[in-house]
Structure formats: C-alpha cells, structure tokens
ModelCIF file with pLDDT and N, C-alpha, C, O atoms, coordinates in Angstrom:
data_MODEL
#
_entry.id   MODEL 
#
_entity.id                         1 
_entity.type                       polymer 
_entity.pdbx_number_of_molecules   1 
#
_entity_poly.entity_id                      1 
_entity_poly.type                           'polypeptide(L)' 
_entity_poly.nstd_linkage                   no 
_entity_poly.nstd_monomer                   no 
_entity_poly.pdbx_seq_one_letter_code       
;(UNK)(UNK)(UNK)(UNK)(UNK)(UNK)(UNK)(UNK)(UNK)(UNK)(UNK)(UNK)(UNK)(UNK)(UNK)(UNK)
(UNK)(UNK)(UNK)(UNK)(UNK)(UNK)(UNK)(UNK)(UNK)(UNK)(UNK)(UNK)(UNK)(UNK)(UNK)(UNK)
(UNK)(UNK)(UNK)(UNK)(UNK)(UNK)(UNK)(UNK)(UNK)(UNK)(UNK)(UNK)(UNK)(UNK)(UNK)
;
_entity_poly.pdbx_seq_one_letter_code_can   XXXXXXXXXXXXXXXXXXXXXXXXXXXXXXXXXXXXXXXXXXXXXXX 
_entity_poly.pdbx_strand_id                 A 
#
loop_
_entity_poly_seq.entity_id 
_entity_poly_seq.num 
_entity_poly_seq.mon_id 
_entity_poly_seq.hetero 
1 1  UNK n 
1 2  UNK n 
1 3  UNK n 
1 4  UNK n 
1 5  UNK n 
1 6  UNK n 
1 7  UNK n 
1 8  UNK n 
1 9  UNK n 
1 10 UNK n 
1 11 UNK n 
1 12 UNK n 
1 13 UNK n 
1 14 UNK n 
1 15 UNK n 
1 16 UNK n 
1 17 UNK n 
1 18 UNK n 
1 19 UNK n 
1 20 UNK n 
1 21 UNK n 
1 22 UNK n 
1 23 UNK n 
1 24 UNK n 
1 25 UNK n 
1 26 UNK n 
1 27 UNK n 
1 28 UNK n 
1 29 UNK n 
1 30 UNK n 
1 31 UNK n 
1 32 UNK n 
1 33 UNK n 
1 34 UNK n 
1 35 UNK n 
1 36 UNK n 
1 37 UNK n 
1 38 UNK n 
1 39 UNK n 
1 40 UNK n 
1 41 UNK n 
1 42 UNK n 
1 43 UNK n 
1 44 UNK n 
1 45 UNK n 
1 46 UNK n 
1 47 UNK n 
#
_struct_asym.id          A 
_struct_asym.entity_id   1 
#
loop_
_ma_qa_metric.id 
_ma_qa_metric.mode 
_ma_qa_metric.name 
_ma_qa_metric.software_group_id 
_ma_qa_metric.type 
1 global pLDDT . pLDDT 
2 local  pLDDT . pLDDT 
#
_ma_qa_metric_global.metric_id      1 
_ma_qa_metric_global.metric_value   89.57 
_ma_qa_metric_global.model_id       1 
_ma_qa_metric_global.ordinal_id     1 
#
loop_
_ma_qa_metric_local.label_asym_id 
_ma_qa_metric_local.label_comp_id 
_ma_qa_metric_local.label_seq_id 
_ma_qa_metric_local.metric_id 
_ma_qa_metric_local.metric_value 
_ma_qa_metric_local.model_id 
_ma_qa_metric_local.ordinal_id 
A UNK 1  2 88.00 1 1  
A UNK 2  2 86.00 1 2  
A UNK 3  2 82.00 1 3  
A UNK 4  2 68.00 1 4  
A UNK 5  2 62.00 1 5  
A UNK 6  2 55.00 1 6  
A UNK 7  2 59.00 1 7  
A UNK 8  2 63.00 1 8  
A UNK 9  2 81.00 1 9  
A UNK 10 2 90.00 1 10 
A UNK 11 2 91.00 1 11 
A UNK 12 2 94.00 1 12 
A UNK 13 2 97.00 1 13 
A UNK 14 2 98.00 1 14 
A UNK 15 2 98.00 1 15 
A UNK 16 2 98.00 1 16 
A UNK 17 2 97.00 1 17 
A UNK 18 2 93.00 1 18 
A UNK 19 2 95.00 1 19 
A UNK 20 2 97.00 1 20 
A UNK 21 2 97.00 1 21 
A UNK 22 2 97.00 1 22 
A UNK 23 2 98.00 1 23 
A UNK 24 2 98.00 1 24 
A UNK 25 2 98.00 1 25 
A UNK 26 2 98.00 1 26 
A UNK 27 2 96.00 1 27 
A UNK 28 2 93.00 1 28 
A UNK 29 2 87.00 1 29 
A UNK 30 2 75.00 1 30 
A UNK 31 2 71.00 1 31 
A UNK 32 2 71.00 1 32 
A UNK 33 2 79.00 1 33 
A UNK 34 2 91.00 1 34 
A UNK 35 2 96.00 1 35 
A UNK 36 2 97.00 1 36 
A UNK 37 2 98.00 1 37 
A UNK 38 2 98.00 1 38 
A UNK 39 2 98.00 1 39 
A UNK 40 2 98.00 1 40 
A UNK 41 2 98.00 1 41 
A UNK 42 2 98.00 1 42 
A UNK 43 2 98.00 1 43 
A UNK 44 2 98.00 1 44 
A UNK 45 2 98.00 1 45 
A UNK 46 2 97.00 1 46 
A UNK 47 2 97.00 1 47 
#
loop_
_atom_site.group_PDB 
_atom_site.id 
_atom_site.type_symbol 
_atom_site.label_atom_id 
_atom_site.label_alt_id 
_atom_site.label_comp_id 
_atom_site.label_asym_id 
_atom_site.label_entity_id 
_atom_site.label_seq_id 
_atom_site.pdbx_PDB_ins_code 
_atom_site.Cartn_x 
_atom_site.Cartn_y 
_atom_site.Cartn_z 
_atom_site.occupancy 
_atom_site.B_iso_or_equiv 
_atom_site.pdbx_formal_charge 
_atom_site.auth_seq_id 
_atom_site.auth_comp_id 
_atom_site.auth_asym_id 
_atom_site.auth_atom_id 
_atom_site.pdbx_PDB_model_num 
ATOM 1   N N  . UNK A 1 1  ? 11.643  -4.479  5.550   1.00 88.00 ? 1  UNK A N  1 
ATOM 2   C CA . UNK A 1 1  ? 12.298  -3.218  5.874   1.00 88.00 ? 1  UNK A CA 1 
ATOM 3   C C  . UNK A 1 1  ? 13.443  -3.443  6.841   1.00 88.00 ? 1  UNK A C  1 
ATOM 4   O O  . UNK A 1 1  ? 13.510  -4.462  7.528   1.00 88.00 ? 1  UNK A O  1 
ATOM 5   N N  . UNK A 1 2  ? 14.689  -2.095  6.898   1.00 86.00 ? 2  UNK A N  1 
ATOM 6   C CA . UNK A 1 2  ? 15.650  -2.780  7.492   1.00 86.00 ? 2  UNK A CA 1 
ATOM 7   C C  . UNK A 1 2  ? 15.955  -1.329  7.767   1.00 86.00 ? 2  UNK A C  1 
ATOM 8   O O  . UNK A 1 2  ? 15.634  -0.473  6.943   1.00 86.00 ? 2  UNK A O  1 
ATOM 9   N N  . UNK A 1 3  ? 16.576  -1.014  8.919   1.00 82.00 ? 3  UNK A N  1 
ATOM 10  C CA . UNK A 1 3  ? 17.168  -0.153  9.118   1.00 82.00 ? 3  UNK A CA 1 
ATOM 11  C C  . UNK A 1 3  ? 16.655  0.941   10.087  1.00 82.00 ? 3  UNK A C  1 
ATOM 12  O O  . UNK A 1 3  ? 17.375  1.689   10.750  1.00 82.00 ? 3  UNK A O  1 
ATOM 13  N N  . UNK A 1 4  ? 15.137  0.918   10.068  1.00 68.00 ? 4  UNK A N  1 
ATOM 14  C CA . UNK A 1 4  ? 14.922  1.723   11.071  1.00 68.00 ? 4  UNK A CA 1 
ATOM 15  C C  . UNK A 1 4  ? 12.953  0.934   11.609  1.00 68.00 ? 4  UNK A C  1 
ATOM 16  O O  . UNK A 1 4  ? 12.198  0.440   10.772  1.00 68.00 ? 4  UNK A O  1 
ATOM 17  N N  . UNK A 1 5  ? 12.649  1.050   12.981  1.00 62.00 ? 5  UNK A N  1 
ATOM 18  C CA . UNK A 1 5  ? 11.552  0.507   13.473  1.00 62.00 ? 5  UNK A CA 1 
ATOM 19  C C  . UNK A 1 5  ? 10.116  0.876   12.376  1.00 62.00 ? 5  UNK A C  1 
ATOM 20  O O  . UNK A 1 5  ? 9.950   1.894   11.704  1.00 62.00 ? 5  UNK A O  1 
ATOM 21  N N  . UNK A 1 6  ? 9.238   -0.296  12.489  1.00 55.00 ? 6  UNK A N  1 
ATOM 22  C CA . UNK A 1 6  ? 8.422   -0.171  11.584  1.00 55.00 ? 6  UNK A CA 1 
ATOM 23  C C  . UNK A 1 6  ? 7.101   0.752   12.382  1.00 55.00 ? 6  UNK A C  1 
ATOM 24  O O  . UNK A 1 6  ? 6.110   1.080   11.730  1.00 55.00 ? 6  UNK A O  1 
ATOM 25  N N  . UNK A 1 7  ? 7.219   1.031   13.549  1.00 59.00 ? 7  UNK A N  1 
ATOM 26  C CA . UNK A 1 7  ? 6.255   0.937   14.556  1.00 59.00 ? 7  UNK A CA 1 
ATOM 27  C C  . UNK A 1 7  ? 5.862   2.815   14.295  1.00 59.00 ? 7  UNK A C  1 
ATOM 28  O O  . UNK A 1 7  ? 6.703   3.688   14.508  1.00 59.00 ? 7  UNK A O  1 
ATOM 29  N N  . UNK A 1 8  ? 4.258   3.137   13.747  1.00 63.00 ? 8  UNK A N  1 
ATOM 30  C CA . UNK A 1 8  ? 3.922   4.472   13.350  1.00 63.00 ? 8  UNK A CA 1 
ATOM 31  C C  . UNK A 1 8  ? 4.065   5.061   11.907  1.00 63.00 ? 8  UNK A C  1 
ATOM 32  O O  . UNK A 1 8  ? 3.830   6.179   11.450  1.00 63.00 ? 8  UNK A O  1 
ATOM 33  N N  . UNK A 1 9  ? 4.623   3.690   11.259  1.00 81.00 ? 9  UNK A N  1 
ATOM 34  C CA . UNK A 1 9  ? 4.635   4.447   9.884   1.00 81.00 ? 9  UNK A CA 1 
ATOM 35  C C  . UNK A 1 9  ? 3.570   4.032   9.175   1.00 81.00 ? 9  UNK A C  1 
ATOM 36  O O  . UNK A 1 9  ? 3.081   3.073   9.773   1.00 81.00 ? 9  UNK A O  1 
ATOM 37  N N  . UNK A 1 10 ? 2.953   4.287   8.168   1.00 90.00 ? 10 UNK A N  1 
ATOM 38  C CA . UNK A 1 10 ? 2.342   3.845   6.537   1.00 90.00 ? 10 UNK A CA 1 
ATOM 39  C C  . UNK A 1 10 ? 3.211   3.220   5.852   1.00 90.00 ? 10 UNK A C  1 
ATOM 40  O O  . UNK A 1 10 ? 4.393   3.413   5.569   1.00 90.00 ? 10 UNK A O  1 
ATOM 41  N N  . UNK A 1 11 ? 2.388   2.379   5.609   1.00 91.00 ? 11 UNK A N  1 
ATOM 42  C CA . UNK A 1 11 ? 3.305   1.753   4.305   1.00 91.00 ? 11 UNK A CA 1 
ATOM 43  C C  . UNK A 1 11 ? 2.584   1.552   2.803   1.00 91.00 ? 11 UNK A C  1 
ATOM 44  O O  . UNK A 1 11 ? 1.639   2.331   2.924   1.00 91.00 ? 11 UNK A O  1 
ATOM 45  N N  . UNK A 1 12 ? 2.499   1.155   1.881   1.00 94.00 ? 12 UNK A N  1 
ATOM 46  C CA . UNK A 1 12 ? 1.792   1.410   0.647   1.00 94.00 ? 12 UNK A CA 1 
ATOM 47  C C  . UNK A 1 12 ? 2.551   0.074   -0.286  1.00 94.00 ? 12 UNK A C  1 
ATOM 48  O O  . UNK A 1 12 ? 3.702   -0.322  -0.102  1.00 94.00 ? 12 UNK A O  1 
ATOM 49  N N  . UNK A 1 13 ? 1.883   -0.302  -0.987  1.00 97.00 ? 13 UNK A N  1 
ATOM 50  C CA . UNK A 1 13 ? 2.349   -1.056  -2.269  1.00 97.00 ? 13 UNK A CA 1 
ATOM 51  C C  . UNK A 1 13 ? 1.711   0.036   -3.818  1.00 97.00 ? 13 UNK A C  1 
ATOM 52  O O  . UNK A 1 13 ? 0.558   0.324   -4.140  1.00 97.00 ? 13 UNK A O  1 
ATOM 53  N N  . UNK A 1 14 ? 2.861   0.347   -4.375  1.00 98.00 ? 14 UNK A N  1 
ATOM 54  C CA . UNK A 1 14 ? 2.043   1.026   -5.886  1.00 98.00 ? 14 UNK A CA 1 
ATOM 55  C C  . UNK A 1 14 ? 2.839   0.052   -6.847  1.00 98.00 ? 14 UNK A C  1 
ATOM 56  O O  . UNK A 1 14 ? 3.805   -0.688  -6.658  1.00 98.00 ? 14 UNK A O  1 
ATOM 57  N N  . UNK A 1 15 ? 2.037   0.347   -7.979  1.00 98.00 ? 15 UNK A N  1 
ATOM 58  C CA . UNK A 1 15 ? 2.230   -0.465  -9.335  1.00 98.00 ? 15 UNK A CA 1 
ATOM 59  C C  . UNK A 1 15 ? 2.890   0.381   -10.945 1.00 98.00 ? 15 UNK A C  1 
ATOM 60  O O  . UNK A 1 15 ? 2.343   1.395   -11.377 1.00 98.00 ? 15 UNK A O  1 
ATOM 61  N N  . UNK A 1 16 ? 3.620   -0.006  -11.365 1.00 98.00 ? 16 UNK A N  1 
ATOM 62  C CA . UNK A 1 16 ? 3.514   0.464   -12.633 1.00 98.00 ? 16 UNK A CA 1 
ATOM 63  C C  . UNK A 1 16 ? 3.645   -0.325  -13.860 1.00 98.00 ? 16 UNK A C  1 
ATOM 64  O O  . UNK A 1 16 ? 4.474   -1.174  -14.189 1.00 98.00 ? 16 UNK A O  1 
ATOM 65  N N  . UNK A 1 17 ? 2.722   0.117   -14.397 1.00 97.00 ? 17 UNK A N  1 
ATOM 66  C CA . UNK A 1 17 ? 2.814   -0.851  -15.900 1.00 97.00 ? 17 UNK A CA 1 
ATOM 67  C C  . UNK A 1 17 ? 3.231   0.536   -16.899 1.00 97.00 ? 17 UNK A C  1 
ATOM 68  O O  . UNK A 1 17 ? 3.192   1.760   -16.766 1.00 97.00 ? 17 UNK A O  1 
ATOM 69  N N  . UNK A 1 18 ? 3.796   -0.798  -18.351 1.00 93.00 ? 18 UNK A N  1 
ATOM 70  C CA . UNK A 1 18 ? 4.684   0.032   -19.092 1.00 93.00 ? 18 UNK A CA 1 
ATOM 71  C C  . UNK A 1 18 ? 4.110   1.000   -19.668 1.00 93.00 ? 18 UNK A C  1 
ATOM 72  O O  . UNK A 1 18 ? 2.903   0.758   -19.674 1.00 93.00 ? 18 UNK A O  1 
ATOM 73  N N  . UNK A 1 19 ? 4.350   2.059   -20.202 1.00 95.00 ? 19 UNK A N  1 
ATOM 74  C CA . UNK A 1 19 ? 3.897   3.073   -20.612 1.00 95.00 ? 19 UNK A CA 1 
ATOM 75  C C  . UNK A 1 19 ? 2.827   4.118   -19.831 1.00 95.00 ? 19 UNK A C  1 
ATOM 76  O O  . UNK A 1 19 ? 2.215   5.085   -20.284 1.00 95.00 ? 19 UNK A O  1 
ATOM 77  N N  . UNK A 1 20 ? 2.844   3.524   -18.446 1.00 97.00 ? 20 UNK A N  1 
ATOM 78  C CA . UNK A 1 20 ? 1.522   4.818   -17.282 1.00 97.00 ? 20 UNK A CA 1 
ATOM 79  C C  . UNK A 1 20 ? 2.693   5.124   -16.339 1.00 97.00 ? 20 UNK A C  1 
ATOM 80  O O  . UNK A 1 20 ? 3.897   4.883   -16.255 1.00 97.00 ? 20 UNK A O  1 
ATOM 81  N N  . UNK A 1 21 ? 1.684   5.809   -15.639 1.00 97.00 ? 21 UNK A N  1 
ATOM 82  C CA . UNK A 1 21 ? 2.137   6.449   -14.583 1.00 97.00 ? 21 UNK A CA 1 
ATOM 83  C C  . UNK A 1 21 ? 1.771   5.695   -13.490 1.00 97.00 ? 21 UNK A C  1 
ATOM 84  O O  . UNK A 1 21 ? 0.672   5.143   -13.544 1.00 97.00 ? 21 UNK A O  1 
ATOM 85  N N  . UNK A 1 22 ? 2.577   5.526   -12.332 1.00 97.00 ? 22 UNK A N  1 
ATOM 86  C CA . UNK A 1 22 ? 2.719   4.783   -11.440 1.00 97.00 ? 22 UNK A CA 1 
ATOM 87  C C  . UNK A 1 22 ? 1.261   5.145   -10.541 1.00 97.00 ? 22 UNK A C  1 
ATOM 88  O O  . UNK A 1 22 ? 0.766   6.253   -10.751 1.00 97.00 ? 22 UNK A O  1 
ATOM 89  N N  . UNK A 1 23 ? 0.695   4.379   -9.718  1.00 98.00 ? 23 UNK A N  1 
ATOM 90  C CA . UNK A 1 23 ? -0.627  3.960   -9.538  1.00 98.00 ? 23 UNK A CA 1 
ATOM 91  C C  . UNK A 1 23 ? -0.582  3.461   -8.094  1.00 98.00 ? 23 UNK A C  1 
ATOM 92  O O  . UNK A 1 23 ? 0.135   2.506   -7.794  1.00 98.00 ? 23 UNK A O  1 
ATOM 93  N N  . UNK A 1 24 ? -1.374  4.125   -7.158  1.00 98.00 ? 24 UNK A N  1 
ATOM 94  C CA . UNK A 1 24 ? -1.587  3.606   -5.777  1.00 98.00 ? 24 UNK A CA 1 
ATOM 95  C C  . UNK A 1 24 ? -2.424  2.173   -6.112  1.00 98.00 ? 24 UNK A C  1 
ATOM 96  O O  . UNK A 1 24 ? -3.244  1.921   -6.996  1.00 98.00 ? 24 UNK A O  1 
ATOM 97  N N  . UNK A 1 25 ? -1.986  1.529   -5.263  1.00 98.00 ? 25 UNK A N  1 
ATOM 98  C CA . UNK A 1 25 ? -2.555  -0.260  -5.126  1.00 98.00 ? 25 UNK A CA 1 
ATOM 99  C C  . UNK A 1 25 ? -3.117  -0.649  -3.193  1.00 98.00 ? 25 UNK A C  1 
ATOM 100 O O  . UNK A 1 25 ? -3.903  -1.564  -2.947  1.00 98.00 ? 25 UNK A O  1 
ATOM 101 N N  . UNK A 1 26 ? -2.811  -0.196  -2.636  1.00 98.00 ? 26 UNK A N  1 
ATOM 102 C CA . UNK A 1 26 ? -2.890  -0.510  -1.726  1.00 98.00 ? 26 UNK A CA 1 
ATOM 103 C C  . UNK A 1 26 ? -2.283  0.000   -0.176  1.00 98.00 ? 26 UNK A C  1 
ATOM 104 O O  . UNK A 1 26 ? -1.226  0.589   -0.403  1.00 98.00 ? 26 UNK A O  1 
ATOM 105 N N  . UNK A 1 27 ? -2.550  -0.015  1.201   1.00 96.00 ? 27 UNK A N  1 
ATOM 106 C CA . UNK A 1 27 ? -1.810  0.977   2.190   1.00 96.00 ? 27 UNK A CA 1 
ATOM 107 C C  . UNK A 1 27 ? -2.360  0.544   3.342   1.00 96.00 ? 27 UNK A C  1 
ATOM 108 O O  . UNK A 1 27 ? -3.584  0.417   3.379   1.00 96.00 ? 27 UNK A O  1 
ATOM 109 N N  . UNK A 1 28 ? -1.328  0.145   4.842   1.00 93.00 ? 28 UNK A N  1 
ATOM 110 C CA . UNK A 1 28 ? -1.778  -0.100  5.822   1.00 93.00 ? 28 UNK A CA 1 
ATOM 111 C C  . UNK A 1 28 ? -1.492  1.039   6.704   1.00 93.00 ? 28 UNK A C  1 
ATOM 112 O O  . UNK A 1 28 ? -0.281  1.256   6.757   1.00 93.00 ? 28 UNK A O  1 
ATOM 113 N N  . UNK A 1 29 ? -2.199  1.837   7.415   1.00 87.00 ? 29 UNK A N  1 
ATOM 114 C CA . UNK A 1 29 ? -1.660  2.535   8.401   1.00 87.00 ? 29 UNK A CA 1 
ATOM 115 C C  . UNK A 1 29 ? -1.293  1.884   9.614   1.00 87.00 ? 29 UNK A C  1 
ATOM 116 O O  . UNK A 1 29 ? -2.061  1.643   10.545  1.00 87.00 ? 29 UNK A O  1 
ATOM 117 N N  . UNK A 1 30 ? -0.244  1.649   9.564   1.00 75.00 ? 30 UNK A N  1 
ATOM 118 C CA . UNK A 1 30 ? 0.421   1.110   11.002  1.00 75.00 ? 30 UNK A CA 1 
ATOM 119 C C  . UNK A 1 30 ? -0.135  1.122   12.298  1.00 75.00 ? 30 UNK A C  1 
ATOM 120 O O  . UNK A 1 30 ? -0.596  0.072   12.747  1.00 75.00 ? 30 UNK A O  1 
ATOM 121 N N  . UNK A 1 31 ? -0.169  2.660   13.284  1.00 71.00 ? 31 UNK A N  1 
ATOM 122 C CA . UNK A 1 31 ? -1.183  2.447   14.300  1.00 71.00 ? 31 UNK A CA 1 
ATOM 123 C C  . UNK A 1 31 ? -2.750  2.471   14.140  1.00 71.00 ? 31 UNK A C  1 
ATOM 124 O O  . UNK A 1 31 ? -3.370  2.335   15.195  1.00 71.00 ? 31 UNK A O  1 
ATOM 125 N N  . UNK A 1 32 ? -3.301  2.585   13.280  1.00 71.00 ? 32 UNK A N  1 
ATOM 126 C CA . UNK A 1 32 ? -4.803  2.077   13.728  1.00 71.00 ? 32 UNK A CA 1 
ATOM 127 C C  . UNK A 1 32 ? -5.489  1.030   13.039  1.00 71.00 ? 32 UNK A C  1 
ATOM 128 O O  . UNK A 1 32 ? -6.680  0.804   13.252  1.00 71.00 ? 32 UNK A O  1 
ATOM 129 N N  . UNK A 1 33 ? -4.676  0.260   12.072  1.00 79.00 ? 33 UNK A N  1 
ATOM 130 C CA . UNK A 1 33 ? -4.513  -0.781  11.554  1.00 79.00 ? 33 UNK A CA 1 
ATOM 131 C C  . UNK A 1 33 ? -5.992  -0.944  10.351  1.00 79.00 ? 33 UNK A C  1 
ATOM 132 O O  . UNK A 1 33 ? -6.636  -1.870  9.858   1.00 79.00 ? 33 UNK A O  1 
ATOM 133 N N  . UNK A 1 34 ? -5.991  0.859   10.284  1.00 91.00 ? 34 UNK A N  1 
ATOM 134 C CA . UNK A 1 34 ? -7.016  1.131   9.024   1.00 91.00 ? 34 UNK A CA 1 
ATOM 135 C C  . UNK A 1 34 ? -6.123  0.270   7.429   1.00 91.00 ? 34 UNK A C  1 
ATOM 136 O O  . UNK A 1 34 ? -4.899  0.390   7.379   1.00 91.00 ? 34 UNK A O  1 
ATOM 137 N N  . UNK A 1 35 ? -6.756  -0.425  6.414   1.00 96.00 ? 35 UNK A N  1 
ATOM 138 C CA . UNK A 1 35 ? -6.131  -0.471  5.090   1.00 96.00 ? 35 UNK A CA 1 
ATOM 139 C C  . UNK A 1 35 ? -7.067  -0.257  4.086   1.00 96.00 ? 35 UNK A C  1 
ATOM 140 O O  . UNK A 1 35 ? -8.265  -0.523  4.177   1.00 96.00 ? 35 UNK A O  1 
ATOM 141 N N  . UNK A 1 36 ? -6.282  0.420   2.748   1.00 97.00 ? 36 UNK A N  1 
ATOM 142 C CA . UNK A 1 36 ? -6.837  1.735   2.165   1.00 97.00 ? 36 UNK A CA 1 
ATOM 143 C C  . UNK A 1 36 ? -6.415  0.295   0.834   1.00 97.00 ? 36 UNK A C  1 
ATOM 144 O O  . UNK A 1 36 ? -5.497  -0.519  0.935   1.00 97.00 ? 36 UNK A O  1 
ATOM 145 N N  . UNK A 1 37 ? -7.557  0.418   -0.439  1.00 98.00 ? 37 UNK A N  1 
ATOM 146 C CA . UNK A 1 37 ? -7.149  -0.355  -1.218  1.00 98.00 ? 37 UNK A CA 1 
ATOM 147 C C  . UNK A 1 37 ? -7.720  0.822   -3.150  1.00 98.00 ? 37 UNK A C  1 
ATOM 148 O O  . UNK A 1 37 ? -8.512  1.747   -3.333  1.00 98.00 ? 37 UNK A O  1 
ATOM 149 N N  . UNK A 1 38 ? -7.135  0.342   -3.734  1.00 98.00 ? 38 UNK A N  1 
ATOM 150 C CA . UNK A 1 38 ? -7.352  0.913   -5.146  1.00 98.00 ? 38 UNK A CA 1 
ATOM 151 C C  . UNK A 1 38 ? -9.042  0.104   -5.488  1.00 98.00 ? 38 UNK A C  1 
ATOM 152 O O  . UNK A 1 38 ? -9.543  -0.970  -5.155  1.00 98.00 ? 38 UNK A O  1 
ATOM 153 N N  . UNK A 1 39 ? -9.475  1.198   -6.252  1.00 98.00 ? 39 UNK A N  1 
ATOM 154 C CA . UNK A 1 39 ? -10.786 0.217   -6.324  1.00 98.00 ? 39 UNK A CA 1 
ATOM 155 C C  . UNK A 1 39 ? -10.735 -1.070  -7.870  1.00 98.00 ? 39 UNK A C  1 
ATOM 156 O O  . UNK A 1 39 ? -11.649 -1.764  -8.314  1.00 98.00 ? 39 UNK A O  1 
ATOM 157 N N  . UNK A 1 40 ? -9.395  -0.959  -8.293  1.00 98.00 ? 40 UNK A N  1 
ATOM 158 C CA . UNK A 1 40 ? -9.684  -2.021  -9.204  1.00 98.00 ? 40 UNK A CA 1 
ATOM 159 C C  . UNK A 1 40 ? -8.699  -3.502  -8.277  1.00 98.00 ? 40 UNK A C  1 
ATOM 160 O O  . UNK A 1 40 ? -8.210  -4.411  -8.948  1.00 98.00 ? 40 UNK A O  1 
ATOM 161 N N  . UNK A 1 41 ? -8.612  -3.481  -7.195  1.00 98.00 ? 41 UNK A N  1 
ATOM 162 C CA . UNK A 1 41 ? -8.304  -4.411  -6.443  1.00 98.00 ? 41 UNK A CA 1 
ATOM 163 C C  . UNK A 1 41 ? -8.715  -4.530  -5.322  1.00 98.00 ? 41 UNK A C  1 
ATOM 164 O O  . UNK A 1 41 ? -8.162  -5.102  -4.382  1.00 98.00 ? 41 UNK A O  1 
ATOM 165 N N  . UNK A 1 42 ? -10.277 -3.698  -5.357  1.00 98.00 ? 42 UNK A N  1 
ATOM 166 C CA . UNK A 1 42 ? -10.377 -4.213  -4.012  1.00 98.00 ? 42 UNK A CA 1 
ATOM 167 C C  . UNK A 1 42 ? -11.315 -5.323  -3.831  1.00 98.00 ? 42 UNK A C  1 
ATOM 168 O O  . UNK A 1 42 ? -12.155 -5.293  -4.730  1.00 98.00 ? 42 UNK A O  1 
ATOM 169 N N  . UNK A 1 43 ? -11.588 -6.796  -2.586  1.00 98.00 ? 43 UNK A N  1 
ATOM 170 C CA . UNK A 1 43 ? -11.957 -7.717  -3.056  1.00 98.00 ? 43 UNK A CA 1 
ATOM 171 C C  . UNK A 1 43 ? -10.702 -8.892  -3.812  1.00 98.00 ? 43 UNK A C  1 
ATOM 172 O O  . UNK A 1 43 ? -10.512 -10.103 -3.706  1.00 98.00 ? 43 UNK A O  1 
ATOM 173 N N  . UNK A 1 44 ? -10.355 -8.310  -4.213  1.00 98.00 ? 44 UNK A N  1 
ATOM 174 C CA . UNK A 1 44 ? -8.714  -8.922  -4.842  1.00 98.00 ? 44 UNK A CA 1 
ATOM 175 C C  . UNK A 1 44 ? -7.926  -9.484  -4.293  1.00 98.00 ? 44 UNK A C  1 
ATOM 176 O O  . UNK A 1 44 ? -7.710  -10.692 -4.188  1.00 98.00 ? 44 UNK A O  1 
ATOM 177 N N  . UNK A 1 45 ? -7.255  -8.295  -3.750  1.00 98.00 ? 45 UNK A N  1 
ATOM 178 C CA . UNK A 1 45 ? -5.919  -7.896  -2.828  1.00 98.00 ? 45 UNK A CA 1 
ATOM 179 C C  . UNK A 1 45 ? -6.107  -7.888  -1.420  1.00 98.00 ? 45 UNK A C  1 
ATOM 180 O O  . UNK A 1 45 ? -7.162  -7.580  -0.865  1.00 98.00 ? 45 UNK A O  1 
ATOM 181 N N  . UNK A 1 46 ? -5.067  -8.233  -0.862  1.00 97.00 ? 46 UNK A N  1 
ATOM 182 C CA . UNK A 1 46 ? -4.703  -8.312  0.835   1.00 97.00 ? 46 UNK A CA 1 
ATOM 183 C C  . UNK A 1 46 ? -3.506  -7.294  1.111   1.00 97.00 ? 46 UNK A C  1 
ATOM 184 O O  . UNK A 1 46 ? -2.461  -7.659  0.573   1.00 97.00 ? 46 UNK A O  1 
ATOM 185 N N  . UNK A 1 47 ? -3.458  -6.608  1.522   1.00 97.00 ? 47 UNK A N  1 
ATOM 186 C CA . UNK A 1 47 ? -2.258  -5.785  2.274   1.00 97.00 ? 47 UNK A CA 1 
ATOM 187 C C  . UNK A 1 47 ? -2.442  -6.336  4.255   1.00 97.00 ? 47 UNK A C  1 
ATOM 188 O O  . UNK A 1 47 ? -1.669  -5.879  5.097   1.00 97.00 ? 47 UNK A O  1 
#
C-alpha cells in the first residue's frame, strides 16, 4: 500500500474465478490483530 498510513485499517484478500462472483478469502484487522479466514482455506492460508 502506498499513499496513505496502514495503521487502523482492515485489510482483506478476495478471489475470483471465471464465471462466479467474487468471494471473501481472507482479513486482518489491523488494531487487534484478530484474522478472519474463508472456510475453504482455512488451515491453508496465512494472512
């Protein structure tokens, strides 16, 4: 990221494959350093 401080935001990774609709994958909340994962990646994936 560029342009403005990262410090208090969410951030998220989503996915789309061809022909769906775009799909939450993953999410860190910045200050309490909770992360939120899709359940067909979780175990998987690292955010």
């Amino acid at each position: 990221a560029s342009g403005r401080t990262f410090s208090g935001y969410a951030m998220g990774w989503f996915r789309q494959a061809p022909g769906k609709e775009r799909e939450f994958v993953a999410a860190a909340a910045w200050m309490s350093a909770n992360t939120y994962y899709a359940d067909s990646v979780k175990g998987r994936f690292t955010i």
